[in-house]
C-alpha atoms as a PDB file:
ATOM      1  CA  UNK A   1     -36.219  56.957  69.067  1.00  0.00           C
ATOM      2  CA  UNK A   2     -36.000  53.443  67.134  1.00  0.00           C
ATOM      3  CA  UNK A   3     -32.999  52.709  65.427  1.00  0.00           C
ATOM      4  CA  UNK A   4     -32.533  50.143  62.219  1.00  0.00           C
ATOM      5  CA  UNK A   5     -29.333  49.105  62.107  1.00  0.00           C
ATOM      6  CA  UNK A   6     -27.361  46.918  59.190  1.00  0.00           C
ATOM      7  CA  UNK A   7     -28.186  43.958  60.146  1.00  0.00           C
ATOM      8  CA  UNK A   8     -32.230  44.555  60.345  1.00  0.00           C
ATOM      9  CA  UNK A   9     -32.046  45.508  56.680  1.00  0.00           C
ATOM     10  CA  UNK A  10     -30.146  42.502  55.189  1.00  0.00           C
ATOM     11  CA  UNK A  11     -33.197  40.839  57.316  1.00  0.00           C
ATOM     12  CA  UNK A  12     -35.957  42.516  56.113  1.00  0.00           C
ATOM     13  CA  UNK A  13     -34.396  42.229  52.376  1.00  0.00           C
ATOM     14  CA  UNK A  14     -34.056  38.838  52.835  1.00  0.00           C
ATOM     15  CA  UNK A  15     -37.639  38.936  54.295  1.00  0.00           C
ATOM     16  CA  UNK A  16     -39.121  40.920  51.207  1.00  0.00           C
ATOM     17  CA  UNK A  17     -37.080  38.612  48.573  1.00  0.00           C
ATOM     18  CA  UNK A  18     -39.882  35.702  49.668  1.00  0.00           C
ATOM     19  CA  UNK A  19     -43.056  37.277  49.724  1.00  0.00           C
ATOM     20  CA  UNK A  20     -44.861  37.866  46.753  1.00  0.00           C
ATOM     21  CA  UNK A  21     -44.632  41.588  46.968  1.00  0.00           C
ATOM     22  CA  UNK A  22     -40.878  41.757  46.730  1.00  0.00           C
ATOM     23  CA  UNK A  23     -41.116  44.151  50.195  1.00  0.00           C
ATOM     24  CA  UNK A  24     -41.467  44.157  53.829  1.00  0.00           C
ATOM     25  CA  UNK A  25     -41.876  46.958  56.492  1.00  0.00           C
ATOM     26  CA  UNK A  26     -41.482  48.115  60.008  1.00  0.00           C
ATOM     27  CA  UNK A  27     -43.182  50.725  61.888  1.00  0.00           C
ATOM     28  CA  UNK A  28     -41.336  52.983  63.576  1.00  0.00           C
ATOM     29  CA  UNK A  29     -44.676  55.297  64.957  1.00  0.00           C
ATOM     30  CA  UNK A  30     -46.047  54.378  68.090  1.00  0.00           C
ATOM     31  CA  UNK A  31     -49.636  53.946  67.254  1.00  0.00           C
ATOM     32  CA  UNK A  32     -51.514  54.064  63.549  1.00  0.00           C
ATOM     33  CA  UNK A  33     -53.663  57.173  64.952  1.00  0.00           C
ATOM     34  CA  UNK A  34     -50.022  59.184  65.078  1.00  0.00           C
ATOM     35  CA  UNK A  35     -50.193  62.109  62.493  1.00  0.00           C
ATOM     36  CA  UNK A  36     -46.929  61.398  61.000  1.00  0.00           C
ATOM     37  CA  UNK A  37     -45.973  57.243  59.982  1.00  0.00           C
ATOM     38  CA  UNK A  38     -42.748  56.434  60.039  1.00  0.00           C
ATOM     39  CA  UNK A  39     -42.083  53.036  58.161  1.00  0.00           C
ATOM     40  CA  UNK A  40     -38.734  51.387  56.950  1.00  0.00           C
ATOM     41  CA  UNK A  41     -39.429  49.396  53.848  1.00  0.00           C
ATOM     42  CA  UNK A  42     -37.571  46.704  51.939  1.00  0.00           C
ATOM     43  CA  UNK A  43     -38.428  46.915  48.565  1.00  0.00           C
ATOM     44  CA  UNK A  44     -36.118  44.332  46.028  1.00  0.00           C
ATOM     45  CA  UNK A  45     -35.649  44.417  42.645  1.00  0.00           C
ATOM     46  CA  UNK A  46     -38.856  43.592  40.823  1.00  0.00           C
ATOM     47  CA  UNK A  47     -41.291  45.334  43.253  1.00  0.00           C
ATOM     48  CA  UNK A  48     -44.010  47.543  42.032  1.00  0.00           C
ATOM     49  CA  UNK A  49     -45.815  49.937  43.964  1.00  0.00           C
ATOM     50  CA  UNK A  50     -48.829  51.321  41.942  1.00  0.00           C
ATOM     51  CA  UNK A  51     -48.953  55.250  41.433  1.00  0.00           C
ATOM     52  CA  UNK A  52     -51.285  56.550  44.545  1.00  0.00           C
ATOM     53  CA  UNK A  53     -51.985  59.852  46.351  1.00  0.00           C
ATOM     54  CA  UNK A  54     -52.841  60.950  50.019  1.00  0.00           C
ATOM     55  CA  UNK A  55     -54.879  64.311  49.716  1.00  0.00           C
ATOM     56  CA  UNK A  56     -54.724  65.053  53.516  1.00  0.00           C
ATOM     57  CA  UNK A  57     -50.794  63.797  53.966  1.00  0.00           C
ATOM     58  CA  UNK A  58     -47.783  63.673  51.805  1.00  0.00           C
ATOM     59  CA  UNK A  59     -44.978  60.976  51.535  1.00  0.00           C
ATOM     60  CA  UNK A  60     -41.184  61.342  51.491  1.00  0.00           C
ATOM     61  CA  UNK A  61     -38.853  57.862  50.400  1.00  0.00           C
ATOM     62  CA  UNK A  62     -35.676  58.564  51.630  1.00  0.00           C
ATOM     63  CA  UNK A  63     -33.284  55.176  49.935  1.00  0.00           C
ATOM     64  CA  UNK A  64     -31.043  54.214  53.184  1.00  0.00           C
ATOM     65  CA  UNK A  65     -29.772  51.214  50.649  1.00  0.00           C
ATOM     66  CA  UNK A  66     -30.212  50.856  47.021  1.00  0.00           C
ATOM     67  CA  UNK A  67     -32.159  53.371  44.885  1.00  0.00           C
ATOM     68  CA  UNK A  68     -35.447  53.648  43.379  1.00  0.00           C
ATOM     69  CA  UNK A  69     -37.532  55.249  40.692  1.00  0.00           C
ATOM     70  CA  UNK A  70     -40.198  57.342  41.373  1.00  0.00           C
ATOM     71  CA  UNK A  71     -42.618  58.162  37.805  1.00  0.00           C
END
């Protein structure tokens, strides 16, 4: 099991506040071929993630900081 703690997500914020994207991530899966992905994401104010859809898999945001909007 990976943790994240407090610190690793002031880093990654402060990560995602300089990249163009306004986010950042870290795997938590083992390998890309695993049938469930496990990522932590930074997303800051401003970021935009286009509407999308994965017909085979789903997706579930859980906020462990902050909040979101989902349309």
């Amino acid at each position: 099991m990976k943790q994240i703690t407090a610190h690793e997500l002031t880093t990654m914020s402060e990560q995602a506040a300089h990249v163009a994207s306004l986010r950042t991530h870290r795997t938590l899966h083992q390998e890309l071929t695993n049938p469930v992905q496990r990522l932590a994401i930074a997303m800051e104010p401003g970021t935009y993630i286009r509407p999308h859809r994965h017909p085979q898999t789903w997706e579930l945001l859980t906020p462990l900081r902050g909040r979101f909007v989902v349309l």
